[in-house]
C-alpha atoms as a PDB file:
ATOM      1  CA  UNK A   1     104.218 118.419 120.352  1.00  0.00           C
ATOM      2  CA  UNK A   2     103.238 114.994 120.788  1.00  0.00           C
ATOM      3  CA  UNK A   3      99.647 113.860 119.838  1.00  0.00           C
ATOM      4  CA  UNK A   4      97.322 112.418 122.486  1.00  0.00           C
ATOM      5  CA  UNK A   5      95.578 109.079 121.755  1.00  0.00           C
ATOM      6  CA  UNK A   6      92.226 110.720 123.328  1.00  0.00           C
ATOM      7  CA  UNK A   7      93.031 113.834 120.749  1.00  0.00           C
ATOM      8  CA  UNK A   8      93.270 111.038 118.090  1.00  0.00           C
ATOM      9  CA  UNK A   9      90.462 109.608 118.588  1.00  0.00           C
ATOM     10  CA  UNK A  10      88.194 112.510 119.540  1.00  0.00           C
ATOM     11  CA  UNK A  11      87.355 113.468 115.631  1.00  0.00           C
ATOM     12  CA  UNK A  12      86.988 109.815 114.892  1.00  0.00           C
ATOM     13  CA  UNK A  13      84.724 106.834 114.698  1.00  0.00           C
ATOM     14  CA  UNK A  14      85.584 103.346 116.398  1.00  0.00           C
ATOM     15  CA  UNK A  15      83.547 100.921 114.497  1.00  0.00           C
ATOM     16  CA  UNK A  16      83.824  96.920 116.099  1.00  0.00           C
ATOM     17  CA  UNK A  17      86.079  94.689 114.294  1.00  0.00           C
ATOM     18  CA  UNK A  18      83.038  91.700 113.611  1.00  0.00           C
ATOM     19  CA  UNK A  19      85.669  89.227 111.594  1.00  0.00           C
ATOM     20  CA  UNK A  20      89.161  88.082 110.325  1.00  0.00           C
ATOM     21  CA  UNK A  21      90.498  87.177 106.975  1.00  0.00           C
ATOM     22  CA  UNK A  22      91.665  83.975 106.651  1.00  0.00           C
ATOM     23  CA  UNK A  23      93.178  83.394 103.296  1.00  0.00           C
ATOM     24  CA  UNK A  24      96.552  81.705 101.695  1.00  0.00           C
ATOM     25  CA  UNK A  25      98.459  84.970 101.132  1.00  0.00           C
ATOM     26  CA  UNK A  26     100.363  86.201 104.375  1.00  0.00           C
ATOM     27  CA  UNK A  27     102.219  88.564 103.124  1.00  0.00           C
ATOM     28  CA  UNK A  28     101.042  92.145 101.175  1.00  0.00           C
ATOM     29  CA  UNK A  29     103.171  91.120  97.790  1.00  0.00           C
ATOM     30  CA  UNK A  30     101.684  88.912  95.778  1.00  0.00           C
ATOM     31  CA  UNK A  31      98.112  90.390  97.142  1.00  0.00           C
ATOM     32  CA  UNK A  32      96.018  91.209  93.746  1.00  0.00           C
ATOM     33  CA  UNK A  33      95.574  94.616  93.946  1.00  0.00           C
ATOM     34  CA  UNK A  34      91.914  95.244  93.048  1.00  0.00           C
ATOM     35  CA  UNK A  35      89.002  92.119  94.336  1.00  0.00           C
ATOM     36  CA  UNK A  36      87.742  89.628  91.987  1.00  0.00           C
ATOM     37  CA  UNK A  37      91.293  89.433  89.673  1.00  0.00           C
ATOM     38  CA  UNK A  38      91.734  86.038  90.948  1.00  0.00           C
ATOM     39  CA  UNK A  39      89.602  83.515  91.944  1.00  0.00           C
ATOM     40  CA  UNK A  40      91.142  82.330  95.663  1.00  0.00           C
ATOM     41  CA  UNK A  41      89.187  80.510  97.948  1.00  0.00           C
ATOM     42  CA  UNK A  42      89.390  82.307 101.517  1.00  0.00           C
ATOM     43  CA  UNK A  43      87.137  82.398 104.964  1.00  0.00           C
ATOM     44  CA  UNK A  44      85.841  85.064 106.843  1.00  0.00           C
ATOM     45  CA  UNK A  45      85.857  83.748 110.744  1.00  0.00           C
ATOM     46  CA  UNK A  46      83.681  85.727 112.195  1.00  0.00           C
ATOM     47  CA  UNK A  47      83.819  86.814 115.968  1.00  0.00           C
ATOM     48  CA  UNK A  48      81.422  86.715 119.078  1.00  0.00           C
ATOM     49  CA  UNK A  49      78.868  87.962 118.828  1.00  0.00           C
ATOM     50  CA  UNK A  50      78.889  88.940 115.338  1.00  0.00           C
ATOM     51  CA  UNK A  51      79.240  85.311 115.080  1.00  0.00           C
ATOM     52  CA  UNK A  52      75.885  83.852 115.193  1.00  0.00           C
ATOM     53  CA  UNK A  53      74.169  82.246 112.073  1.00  0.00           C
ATOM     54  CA  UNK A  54      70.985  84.529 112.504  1.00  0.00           C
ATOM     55  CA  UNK A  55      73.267  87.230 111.435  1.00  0.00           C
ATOM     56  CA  UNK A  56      73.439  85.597 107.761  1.00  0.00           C
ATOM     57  CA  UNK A  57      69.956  84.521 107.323  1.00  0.00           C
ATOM     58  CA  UNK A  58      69.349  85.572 103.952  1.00  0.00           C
ATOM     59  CA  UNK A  59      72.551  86.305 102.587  1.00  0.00           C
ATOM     60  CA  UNK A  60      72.659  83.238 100.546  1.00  0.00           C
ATOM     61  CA  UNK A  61      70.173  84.782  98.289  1.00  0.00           C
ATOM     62  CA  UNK A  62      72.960  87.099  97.012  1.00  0.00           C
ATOM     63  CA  UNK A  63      76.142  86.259  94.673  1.00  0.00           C
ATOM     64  CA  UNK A  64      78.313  88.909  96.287  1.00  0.00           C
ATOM     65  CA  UNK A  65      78.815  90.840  99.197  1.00  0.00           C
ATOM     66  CA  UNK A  66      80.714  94.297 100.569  1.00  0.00           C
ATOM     67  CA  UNK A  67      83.593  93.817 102.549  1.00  0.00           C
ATOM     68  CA  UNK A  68      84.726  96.967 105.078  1.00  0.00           C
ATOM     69  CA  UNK A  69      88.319  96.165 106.622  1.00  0.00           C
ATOM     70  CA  UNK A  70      91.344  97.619 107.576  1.00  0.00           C
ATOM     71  CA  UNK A  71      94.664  97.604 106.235  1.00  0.00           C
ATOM     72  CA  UNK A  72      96.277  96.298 109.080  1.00  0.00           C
ATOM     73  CA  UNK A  73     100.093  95.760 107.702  1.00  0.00           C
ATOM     74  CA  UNK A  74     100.932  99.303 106.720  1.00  0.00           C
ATOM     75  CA  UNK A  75     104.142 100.835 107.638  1.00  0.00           C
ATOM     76  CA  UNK A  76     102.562 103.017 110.412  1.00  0.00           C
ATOM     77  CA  UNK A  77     106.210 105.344 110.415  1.00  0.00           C
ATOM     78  CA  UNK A  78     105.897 105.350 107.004  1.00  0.00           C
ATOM     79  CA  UNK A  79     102.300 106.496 107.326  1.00  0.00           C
ATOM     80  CA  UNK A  80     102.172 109.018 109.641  1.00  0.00           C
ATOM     81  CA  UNK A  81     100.476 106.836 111.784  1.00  0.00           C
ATOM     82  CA  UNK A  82      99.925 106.143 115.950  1.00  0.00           C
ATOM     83  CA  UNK A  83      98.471 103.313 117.301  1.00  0.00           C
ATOM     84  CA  UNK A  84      96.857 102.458 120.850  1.00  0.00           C
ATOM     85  CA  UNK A  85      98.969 100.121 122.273  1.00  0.00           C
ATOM     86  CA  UNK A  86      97.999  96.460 120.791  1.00  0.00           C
ATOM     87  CA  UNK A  87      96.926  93.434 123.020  1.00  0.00           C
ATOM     88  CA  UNK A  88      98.938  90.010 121.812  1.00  0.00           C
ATOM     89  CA  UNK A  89      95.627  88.958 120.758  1.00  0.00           C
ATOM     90  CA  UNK A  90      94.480  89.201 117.323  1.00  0.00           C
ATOM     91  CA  UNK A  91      90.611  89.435 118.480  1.00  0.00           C
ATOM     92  CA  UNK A  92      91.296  91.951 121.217  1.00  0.00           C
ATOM     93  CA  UNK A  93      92.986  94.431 118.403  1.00  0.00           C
ATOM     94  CA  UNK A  94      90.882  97.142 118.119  1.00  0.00           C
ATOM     95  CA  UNK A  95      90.207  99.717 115.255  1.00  0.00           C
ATOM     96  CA  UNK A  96      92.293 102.373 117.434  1.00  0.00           C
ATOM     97  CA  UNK A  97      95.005 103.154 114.318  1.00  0.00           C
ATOM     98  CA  UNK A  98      94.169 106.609 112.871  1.00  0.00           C
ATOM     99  CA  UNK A  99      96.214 109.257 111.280  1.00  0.00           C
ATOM    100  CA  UNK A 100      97.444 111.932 113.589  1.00  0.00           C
ATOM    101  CA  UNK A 101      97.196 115.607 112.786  1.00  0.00           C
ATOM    102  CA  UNK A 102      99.908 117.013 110.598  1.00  0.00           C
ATOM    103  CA  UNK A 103     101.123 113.601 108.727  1.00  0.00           C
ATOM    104  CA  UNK A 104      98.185 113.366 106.090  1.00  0.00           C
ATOM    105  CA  UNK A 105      99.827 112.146 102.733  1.00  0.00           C
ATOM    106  CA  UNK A 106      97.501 114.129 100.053  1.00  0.00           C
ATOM    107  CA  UNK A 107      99.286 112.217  96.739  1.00  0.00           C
ATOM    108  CA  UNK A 108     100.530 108.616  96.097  1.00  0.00           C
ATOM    109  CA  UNK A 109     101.863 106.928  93.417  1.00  0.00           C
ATOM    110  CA  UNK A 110     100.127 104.244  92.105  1.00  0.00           C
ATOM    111  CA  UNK A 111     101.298 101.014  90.509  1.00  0.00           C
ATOM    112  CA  UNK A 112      99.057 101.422  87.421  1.00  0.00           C
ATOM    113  CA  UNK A 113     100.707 104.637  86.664  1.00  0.00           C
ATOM    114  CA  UNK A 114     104.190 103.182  86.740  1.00  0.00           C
ATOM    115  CA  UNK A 115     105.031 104.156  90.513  1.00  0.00           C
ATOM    116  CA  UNK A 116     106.488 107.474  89.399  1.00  0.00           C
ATOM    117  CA  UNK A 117     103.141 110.240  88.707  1.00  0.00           C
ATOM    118  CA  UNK A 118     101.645 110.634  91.814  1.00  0.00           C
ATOM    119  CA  UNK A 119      97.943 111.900  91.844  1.00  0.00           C
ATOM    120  CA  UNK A 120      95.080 112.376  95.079  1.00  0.00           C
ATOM    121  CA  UNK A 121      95.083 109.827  97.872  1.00  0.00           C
ATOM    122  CA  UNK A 122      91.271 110.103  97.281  1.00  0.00           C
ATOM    123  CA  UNK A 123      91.260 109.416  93.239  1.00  0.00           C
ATOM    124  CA  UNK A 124      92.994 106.058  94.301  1.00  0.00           C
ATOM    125  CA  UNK A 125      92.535 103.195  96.421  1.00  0.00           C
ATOM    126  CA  UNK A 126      95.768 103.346  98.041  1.00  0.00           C
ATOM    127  CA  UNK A 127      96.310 101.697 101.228  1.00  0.00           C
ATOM    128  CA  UNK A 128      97.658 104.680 102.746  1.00  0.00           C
ATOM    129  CA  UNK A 129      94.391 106.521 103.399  1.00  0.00           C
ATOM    130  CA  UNK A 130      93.166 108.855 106.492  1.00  0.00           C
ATOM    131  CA  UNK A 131      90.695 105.944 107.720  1.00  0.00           C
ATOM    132  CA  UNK A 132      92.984 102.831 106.841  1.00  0.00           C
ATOM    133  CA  UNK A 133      89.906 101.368 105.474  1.00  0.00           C
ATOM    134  CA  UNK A 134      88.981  99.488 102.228  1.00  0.00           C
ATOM    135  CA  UNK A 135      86.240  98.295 100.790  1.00  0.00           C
ATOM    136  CA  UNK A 136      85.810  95.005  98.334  1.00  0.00           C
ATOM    137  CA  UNK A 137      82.790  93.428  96.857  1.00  0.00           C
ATOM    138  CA  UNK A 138      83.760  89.687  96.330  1.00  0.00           C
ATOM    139  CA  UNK A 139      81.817  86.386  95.460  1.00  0.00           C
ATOM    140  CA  UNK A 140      79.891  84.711  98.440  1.00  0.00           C
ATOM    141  CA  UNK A 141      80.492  80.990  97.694  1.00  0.00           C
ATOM    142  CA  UNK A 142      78.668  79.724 100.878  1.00  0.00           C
ATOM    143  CA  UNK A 143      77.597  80.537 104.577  1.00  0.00           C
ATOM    144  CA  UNK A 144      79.166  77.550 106.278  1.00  0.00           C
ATOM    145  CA  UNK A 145      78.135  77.091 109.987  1.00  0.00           C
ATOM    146  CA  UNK A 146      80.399  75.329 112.167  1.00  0.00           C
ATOM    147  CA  UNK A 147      79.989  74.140 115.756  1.00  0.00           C
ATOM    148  CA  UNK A 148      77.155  77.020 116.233  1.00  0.00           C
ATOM    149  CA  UNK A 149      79.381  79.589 114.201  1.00  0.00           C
ATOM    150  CA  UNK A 150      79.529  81.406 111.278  1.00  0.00           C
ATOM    151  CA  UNK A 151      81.623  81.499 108.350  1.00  0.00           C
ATOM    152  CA  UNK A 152      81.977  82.895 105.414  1.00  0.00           C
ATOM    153  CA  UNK A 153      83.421  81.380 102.522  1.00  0.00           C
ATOM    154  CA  UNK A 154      84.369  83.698  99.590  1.00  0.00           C
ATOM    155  CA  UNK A 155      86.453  83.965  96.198  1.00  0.00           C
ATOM    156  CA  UNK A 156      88.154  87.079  94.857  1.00  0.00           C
ATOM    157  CA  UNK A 157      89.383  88.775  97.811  1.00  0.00           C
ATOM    158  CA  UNK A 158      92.537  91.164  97.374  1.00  0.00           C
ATOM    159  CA  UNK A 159      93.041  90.723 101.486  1.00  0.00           C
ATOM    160  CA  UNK A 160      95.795  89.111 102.888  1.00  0.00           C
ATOM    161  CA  UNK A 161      95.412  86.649 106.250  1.00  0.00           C
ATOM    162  CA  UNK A 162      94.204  88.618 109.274  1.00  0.00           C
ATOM    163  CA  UNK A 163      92.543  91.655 107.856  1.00  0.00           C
ATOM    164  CA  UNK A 164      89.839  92.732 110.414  1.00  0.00           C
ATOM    165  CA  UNK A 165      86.740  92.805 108.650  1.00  0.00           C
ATOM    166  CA  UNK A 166      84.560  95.967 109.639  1.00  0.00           C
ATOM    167  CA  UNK A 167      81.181  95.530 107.999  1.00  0.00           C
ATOM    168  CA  UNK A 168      79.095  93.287 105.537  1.00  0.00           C
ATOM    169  CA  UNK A 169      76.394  94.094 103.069  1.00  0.00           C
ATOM    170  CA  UNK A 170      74.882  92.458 100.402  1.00  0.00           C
ATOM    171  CA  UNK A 171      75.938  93.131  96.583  1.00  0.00           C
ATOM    172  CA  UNK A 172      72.905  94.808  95.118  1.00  0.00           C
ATOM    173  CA  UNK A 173      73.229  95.093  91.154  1.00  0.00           C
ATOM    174  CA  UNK A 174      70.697  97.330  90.134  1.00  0.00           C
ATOM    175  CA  UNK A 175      72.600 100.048  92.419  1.00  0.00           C
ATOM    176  CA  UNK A 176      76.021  98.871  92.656  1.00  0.00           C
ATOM    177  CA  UNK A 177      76.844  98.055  88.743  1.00  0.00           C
ATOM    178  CA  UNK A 178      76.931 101.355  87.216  1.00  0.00           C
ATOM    179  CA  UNK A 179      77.911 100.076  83.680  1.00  0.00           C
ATOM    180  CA  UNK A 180      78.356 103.365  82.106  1.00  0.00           C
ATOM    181  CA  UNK A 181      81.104 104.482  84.994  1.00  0.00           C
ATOM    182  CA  UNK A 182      84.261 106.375  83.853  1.00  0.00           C
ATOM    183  CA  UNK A 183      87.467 104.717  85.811  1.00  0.00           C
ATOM    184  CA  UNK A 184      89.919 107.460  84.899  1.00  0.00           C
ATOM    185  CA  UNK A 185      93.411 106.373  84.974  1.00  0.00           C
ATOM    186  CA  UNK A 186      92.408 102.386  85.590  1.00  0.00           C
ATOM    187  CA  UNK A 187      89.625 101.554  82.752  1.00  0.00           C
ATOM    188  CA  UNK A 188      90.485  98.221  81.830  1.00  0.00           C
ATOM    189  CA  UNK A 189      91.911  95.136  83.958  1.00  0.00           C
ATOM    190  CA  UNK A 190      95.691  95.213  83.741  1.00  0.00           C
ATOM    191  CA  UNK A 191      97.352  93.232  81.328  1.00  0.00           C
ATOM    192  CA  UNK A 192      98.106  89.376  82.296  1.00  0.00           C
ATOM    193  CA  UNK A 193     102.040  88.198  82.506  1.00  0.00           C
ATOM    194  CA  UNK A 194     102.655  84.634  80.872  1.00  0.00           C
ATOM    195  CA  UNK A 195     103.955  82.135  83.595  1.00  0.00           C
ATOM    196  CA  UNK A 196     105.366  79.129  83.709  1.00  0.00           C
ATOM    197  CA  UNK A 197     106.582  76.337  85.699  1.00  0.00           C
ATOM    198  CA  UNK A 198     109.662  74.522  85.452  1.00  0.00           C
ATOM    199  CA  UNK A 199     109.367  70.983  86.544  1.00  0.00           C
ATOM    200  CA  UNK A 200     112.036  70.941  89.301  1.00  0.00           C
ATOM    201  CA  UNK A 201     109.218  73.320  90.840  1.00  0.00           C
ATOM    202  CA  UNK A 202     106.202  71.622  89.964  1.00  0.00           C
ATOM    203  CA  UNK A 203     107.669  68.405  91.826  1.00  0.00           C
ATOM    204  CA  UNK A 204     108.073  70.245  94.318  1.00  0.00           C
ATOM    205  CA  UNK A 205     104.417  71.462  94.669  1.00  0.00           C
ATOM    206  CA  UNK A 206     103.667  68.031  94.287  1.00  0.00           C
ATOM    207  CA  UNK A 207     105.646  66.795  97.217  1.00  0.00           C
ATOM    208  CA  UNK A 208     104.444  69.602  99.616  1.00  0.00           C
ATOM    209  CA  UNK A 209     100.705  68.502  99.383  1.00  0.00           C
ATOM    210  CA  UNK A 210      99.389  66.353 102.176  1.00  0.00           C
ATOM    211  CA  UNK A 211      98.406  62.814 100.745  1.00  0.00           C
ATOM    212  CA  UNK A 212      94.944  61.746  99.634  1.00  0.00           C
ATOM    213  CA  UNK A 213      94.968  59.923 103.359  1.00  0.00           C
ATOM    214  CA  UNK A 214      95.879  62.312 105.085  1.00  0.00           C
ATOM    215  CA  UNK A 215      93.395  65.122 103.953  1.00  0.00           C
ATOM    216  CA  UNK A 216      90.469  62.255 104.103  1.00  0.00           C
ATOM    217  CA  UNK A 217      91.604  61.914 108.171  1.00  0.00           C
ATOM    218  CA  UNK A 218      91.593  65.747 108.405  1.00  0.00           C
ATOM    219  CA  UNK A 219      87.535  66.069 106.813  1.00  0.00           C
ATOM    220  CA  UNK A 220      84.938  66.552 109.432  1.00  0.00           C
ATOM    221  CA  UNK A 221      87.560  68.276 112.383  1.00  0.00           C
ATOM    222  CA  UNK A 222      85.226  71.495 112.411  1.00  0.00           C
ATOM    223  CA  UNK A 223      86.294  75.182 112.392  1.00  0.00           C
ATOM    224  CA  UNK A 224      90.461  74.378 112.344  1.00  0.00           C
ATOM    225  CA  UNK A 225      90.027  72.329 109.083  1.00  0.00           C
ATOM    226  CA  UNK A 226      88.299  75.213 107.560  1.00  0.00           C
ATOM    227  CA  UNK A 227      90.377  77.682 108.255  1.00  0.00           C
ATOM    228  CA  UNK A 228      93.692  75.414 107.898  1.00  0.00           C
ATOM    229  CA  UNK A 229      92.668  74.752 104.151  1.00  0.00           C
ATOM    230  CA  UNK A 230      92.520  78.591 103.891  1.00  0.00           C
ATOM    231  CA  UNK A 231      95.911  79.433 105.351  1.00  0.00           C
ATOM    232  CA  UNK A 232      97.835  76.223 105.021  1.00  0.00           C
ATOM    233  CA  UNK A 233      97.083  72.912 103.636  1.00  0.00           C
ATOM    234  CA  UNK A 234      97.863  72.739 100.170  1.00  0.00           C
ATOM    235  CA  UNK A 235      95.501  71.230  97.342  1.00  0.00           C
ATOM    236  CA  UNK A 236      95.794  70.250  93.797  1.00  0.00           C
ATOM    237  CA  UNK A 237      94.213  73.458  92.222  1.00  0.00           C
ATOM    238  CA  UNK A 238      96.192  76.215  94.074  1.00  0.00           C
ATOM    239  CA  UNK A 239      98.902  75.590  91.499  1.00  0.00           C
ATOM    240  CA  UNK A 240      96.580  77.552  88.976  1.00  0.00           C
ATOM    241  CA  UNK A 241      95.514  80.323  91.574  1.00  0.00           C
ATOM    242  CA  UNK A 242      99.757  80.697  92.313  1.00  0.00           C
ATOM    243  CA  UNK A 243     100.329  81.079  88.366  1.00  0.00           C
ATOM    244  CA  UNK A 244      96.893  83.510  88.581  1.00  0.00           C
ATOM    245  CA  UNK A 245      98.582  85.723  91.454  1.00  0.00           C
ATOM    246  CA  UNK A 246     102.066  85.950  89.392  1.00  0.00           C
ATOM    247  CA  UNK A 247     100.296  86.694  86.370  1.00  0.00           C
ATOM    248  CA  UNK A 248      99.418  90.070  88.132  1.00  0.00           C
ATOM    249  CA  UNK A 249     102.950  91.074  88.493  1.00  0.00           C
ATOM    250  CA  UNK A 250     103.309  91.404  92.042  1.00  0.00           C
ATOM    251  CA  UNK A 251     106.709  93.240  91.491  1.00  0.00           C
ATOM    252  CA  UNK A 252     107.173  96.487  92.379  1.00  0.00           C
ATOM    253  CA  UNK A 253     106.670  98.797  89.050  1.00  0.00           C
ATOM    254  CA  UNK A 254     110.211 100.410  88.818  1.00  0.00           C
ATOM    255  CA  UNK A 255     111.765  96.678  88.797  1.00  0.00           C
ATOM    256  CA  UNK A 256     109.364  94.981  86.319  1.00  0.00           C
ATOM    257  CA  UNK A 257     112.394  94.850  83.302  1.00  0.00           C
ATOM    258  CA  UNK A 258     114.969  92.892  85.389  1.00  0.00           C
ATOM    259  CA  UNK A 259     115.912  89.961  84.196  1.00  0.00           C
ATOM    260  CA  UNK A 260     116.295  86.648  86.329  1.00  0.00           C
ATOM    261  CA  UNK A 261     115.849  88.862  89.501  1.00  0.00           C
ATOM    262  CA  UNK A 262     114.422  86.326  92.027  1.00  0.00           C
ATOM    263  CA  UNK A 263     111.248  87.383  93.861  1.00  0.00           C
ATOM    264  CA  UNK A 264     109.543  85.580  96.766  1.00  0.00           C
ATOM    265  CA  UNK A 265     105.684  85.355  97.486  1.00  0.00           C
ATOM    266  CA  UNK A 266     104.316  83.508 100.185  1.00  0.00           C
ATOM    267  CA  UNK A 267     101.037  81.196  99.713  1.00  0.00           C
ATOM    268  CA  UNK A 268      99.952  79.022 102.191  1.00  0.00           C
ATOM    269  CA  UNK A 269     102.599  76.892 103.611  1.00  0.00           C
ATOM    270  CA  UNK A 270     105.262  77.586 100.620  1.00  0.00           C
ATOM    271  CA  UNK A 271     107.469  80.335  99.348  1.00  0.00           C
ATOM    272  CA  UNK A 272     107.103  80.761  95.500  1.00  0.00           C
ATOM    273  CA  UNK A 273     110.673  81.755  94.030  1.00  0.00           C
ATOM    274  CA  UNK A 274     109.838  83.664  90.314  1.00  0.00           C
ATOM    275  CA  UNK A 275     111.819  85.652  87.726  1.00  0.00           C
ATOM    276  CA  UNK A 276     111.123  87.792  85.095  1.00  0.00           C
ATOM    277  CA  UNK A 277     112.590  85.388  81.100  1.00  0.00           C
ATOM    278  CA  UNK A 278     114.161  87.321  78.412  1.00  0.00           C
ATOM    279  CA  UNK A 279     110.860  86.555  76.758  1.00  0.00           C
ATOM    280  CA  UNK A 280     109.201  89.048  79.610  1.00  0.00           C
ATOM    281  CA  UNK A 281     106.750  86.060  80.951  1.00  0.00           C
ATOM    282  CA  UNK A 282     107.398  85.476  84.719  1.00  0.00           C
ATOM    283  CA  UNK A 283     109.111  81.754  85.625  1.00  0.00           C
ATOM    284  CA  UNK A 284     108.138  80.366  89.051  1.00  0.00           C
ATOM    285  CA  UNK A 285     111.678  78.489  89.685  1.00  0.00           C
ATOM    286  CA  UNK A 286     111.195  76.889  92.990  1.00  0.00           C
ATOM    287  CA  UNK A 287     108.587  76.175  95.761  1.00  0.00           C
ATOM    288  CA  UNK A 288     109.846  75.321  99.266  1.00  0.00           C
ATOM    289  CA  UNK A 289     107.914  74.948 102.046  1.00  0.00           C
ATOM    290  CA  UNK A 290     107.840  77.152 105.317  1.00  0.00           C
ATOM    291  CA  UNK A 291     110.070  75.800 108.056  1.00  0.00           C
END
């Protein structure tokens, strides 16, 4: 029997989508899969009226922050998900995905584990979860108000572009760093890949970035500059956040011994072609930009 949208939704809670994500990586592979692995610049644009700079006043005075958002690109078939029908608009979406009775998925399999032993939905962080809700603490670089709007800039994210941003709190250490914590199957960071470059790619990065002209003629357009140097516009240091994001292993966990097996990860306005060497480091063999 099919499931109502007002049955859905009667044993749930709508919370207000108050921001977007707007960061380099598009695309869920290639996303680091815990915060604060890499160091990426990204924005959150926040939304009227969630949007006004009295909001922030105050938050400067702390390092990091909480992020609440929503995995927004899961497979919803795959997930045993419905959805309320979607405007085209990205800031009329609302919050209205939820799990529907009878397709809860009580065990994954995570990547840290090999992608074969499953354990608990709830002793992971899993983006297949009842609420389709996560929850990252990442560095507050700046509050940067633009045109009578906030903004947030931030490092260490492990969101992709677009994530609706539920809620924001302040990082408080003397409650939130518990330094004698267990972390059960995940108690170190994992283990970094060598990558390299090879210089037919590396000229290639080179020739994608905007001139020195043409980024001076972009300073000073307001909100699309910001969030344009987020998503698109290429710089000199995102070379060393692409090599950071390989390093990770993006690849699925089953396919991590092939050999010259080409892989594709989108950042900003280029696609990052990478293999796995004999060696086991991870090549990045060609950058081409986004037609």
């Amino acid at each position: 029997m099919p499931v109502s949208g007002d049955d859905v939704l009667a044993d749930c809670h709508r919370a207000p989508i108050i921001g977007y994500h707007r960061a380099p990586l598009s695309q869920k592979f290639g996303a680091p899969r815990q915060p604060n692995l890499v160091a990426m610049m990204s924005v959150v644009e926040m939304v009227a009226p969630y949007d006004t700079p009295a909001a922030f006043v105050g938050l400067e005075a702390f390092s990091h922050i909480w992020l609440s958002w929503q995995f927004h690109h899961n497979d919803t078939a795959k997930a045993g998900r419905v959805s309320a029908a979607a405007p085209a608009g990205e800031e009329d979406a609302t919050a209205a995905r939820t799990t529907a009775k009878g397709h809860f998925r009580p065990q994954v399999r995570p990547p840290r584990l090999g992608g074969n032993q499953k354990i608990g939905v709830f002793a992971s962080r899993s983006m297949y979860r009842p609420s389709a809700l996560g929850l990252s603490v990442v560095k507050l670089e700046r509050v940067e108000v633009v045109q009578g709007r906030a903004f947030l800039i931030i490092s260490g994210a492990d969101m992709i572009d677009g994530t609706p941003i539920i809620d924001i709190k302040p990082y408080v250490a003397y409650s939130d760093a518990l330094i004698d914590a267990r972390s059960g199957f995940a108690p170190t960071a994992p283990e970094l890949l060598e990558v390299t470059v090879t210089d037919t790619a590396y000229q290639q990065f080179l020739q994608l970035m905007p001139d020195a002209l043409t980024r001076e003629t972009a300073q000073g357009a307001g909100r699309q500059v910001l969030i344009d140097q987020a998503r698109w516009q290429l710089v000199d240091t995102d070379m060393a956040i692409i090599q950071a994001l390989i390093a990770q292993d993006p690849r699925p966990a089953y396919r991590r011994k092939e050999v010259h097996k080409t892989f594709t990860m989108r950042y900003k306005s280029v696609d990052i072609a990478f293999w796995r060497l004999a060696s086991g480091a991870l090549q990045i063999t060609e950058i081409t930009g986004i037609a």
